[in-house]
Protein backbone atom coordinates (compact mmCIF):
# COMPACT_ATOMS: atom_id res chain seq x y z
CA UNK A 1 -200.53 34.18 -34.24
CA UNK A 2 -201.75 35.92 -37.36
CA UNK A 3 -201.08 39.51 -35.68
CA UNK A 4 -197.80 38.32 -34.21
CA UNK A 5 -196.46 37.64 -37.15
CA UNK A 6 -197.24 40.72 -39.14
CA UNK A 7 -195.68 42.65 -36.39
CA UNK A 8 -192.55 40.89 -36.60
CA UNK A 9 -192.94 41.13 -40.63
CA UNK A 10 -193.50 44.80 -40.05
CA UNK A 11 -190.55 45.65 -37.11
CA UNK A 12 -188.22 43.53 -39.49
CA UNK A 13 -189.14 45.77 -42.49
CA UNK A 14 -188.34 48.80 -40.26
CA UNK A 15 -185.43 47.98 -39.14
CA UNK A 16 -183.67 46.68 -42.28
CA UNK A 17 -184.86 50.26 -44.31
CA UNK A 18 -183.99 52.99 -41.43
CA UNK A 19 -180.82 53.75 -43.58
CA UNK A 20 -182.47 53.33 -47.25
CA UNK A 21 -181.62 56.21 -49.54
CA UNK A 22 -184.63 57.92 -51.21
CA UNK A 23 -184.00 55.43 -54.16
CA UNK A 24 -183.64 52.44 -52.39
CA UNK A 25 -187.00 53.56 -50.70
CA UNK A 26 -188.29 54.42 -53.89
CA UNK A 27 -187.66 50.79 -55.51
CA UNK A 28 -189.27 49.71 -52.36
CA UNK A 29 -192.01 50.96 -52.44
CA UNK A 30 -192.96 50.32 -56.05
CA UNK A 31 -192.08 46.23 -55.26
CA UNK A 32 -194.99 46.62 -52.47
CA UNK A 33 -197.18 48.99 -54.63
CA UNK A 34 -196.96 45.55 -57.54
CA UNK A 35 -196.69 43.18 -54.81
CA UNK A 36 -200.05 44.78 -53.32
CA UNK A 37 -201.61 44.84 -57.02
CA UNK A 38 -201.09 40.97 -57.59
CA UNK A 39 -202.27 39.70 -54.08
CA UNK A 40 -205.23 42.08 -55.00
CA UNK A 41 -206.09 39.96 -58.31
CA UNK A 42 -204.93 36.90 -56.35
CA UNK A 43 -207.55 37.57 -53.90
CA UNK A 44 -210.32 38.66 -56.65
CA UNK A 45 -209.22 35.46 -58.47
CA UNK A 46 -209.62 33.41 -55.22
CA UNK A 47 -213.35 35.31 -54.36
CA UNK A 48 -214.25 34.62 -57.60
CA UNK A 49 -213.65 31.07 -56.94
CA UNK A 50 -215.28 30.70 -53.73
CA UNK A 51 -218.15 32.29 -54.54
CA UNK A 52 -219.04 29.94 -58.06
CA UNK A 53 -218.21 27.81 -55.56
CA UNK A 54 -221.33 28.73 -53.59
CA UNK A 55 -223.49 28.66 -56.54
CA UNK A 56 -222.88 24.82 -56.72
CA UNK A 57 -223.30 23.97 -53.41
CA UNK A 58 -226.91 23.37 -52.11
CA UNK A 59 -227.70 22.55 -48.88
CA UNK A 60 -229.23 19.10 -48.29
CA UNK A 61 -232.97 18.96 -47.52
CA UNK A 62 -232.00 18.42 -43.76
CA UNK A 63 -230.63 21.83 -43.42
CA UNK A 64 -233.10 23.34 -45.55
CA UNK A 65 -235.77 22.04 -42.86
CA UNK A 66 -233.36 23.05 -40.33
CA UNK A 67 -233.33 27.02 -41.14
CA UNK A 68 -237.16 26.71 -41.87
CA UNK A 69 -237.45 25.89 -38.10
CA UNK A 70 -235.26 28.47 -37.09
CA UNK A 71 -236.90 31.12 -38.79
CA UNK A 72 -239.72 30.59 -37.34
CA UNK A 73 -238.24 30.53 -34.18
CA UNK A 74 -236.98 33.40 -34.58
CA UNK A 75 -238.42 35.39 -37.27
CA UNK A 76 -237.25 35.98 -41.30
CA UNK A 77 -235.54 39.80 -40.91
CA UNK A 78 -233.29 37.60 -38.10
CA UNK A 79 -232.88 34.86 -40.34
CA UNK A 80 -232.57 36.69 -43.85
CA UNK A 81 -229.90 38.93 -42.02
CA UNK A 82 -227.99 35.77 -40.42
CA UNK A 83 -228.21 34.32 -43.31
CA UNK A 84 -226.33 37.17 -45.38
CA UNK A 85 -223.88 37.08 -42.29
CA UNK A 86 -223.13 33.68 -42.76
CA UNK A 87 -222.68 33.84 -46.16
CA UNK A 88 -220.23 36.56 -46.85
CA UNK A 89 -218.10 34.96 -43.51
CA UNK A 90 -218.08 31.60 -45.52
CA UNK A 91 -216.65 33.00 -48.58
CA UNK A 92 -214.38 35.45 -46.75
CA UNK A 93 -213.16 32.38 -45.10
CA UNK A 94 -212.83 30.10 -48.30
CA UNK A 95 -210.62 33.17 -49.44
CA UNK A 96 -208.60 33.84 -46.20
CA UNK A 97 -205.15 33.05 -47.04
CA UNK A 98 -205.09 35.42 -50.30
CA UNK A 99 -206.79 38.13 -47.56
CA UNK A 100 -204.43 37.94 -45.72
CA UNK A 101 -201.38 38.32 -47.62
CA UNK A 102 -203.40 41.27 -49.50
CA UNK A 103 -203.92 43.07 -46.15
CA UNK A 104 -200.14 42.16 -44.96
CA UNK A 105 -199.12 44.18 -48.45
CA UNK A 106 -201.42 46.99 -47.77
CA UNK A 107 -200.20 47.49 -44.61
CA UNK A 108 -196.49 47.49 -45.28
CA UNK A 109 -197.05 49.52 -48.66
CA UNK A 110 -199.08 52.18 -47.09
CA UNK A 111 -196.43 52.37 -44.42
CA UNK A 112 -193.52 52.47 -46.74
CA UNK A 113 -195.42 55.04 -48.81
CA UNK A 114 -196.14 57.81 -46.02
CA UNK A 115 -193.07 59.64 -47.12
CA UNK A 116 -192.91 59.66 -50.82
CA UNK A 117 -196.98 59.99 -50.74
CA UNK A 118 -197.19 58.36 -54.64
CA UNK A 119 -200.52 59.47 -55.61
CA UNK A 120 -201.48 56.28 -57.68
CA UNK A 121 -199.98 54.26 -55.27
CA UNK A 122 -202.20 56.52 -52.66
CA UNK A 123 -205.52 55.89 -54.41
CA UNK A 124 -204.87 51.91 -55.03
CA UNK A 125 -204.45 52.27 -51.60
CA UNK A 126 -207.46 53.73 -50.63
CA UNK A 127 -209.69 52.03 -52.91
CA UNK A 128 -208.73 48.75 -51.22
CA UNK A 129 -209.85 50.20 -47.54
CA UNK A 130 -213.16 51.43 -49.09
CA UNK A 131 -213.80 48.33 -50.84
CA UNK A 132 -212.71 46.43 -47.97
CA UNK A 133 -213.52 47.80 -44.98
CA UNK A 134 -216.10 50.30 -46.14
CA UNK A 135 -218.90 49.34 -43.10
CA UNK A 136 -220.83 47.00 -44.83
CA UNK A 137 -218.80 43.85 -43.32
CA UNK A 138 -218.35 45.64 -40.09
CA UNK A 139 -222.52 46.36 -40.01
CA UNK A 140 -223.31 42.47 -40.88
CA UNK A 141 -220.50 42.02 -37.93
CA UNK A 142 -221.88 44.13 -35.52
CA UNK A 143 -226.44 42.74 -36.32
CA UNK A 144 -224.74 38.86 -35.82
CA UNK A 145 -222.80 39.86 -32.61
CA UNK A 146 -225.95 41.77 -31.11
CA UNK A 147 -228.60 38.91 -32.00
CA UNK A 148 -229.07 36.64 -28.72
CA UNK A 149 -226.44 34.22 -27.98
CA UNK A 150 -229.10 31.19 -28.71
CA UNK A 151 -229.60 32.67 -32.11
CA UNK A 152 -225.85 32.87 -32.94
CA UNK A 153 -225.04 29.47 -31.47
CA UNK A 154 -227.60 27.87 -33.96
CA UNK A 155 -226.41 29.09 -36.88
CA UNK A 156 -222.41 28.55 -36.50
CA UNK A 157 -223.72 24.68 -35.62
CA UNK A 158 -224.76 23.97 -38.52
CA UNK A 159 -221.92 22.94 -40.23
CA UNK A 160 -222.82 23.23 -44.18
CA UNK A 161 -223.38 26.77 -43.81
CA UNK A 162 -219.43 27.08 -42.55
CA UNK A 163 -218.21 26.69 -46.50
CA UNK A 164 -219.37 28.94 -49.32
CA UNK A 165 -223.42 27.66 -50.43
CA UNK A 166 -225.92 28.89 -52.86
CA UNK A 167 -227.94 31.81 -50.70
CA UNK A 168 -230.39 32.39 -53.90
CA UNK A 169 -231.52 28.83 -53.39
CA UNK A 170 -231.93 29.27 -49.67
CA UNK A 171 -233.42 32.47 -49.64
CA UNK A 172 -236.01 30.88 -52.51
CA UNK A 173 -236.66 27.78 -50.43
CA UNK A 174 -237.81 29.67 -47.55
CA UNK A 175 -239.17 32.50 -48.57
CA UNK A 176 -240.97 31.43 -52.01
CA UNK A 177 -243.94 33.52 -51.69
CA UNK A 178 -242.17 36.33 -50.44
CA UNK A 179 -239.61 37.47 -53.23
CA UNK A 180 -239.86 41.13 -51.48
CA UNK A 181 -237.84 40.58 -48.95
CA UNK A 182 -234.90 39.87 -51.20
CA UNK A 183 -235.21 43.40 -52.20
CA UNK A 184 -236.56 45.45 -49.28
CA UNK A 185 -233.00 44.73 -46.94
C-alpha cells in the first residue's frame, strides 16, 4: 500500500513538472529541499520521543524470566543480538509515520534535484542515506532473518518487546555479572 502510493505520489509529481521552466523547477526543488529538512527534525523530534519512551518502560518480571529462559536456550551472543534487533525495530516502529514521510521527501527531492545538482541540497541528501541506511540496520536485519525460525518466532511473541522498552535494564537483568558483553559487540 505504502509503495503504491509513493509511486502514484511520484508519477503525479512527474507528470505535473515535465513542462516546469528552470525557475519553476528551481522553487521546486527548494520547497522539497525545506520540506525534507522539517520531516527530518520531525522525525528526530519523534525518535527522540520514542526512545525516552523506552527508558520508562520496563518489562514486567514475567518477561524478564521469559528472555532469561530463552537465552539459555539459545545462548547470550543470540539473545544480546536479538535483543538489539528488537529494540531498534520497536523504536523505528514507534517513529514510522514521521519515517515515512521523511523518506517520501527524500525521494522526490533527490529526484527533483538530479538536474540542478544543488550541492547543499546534495549533501543533506546524502547525509540522510548514510545516517539512514548506512548498513548497520540492514546488518541487525540480515543476523535476525538468518537466526532459526524457532528463535525468531519467540521473540516477535512476546508482545512487550513490540513497543519501545528500556534495553539497559534488560541487558543488566540478564547479564549482571557480565557487563563485558555490553561492550565487546
Amino acid at each position: 500500500m505504502f509503495i503504491r502510493n509513493l509511486l502514484m505520489t511520484i508519477v503525479i509529481g512527474l507528470s505535473t513538472n515535465v513542462y516546469a521552466s528552470s525557475d519553476d523547477e528551481h522553487e521546486l526543488i527548494l520547497f522539497g529541499y525545506n520540506k525534507l529538512s522539517v520531516q527530518l527534525v520531525e522525525f528526530n523530534r519523534k525518535f527522540i520521543e520514542c526512545n525516552n519512551k523506552s527508558v520508562n518502560t520496563s518489562l514486567p518480571d514475567f518477561v524478564i524470566k521469559e528472555l532469561k529462559v530463552l537465552e539459555k536456550t539459545f545462548g547470550a551472543a543470540d539473545t544480546f543480538d536479538t535483543l538489539s534487533y528488537m529494540y531498534s525495530k520497536a523504536v523505528k516502529t514507534c517513529a514510522q509515520q514521521e519515517y515515512v514521510r521523511l523518506m517520501e521527501f527524500l525521494i522526490l527531492t533527490d529526484f527533483i534535484n538530479e538536474n540542478e545538482n544543488i550541492n547543499y541540497i546534495d549533501e543533506l541528501i546524502v547525509d540522510i542515506k548514510i545516517v539512514f541506511f548506512g548498513g548497520i540496520t540492514l546488518e541487525k536485519e540480515q543476523y535476525f532473518e538468518t537466526l532459526p525460525r524457532a528463535i525468531r518466532d519467540e521473540f516477535n511473541s512476546i508482545e512487550e518487546l513490540q513497543t519501545p522498552f528500556d534495553i539497559s535494564s534488560i541487558y543488566l537483568a540478564l547479564w549482571p555479572n557480565n557487563k563485558s558483553l555490553l561492550f565487546e559487540r
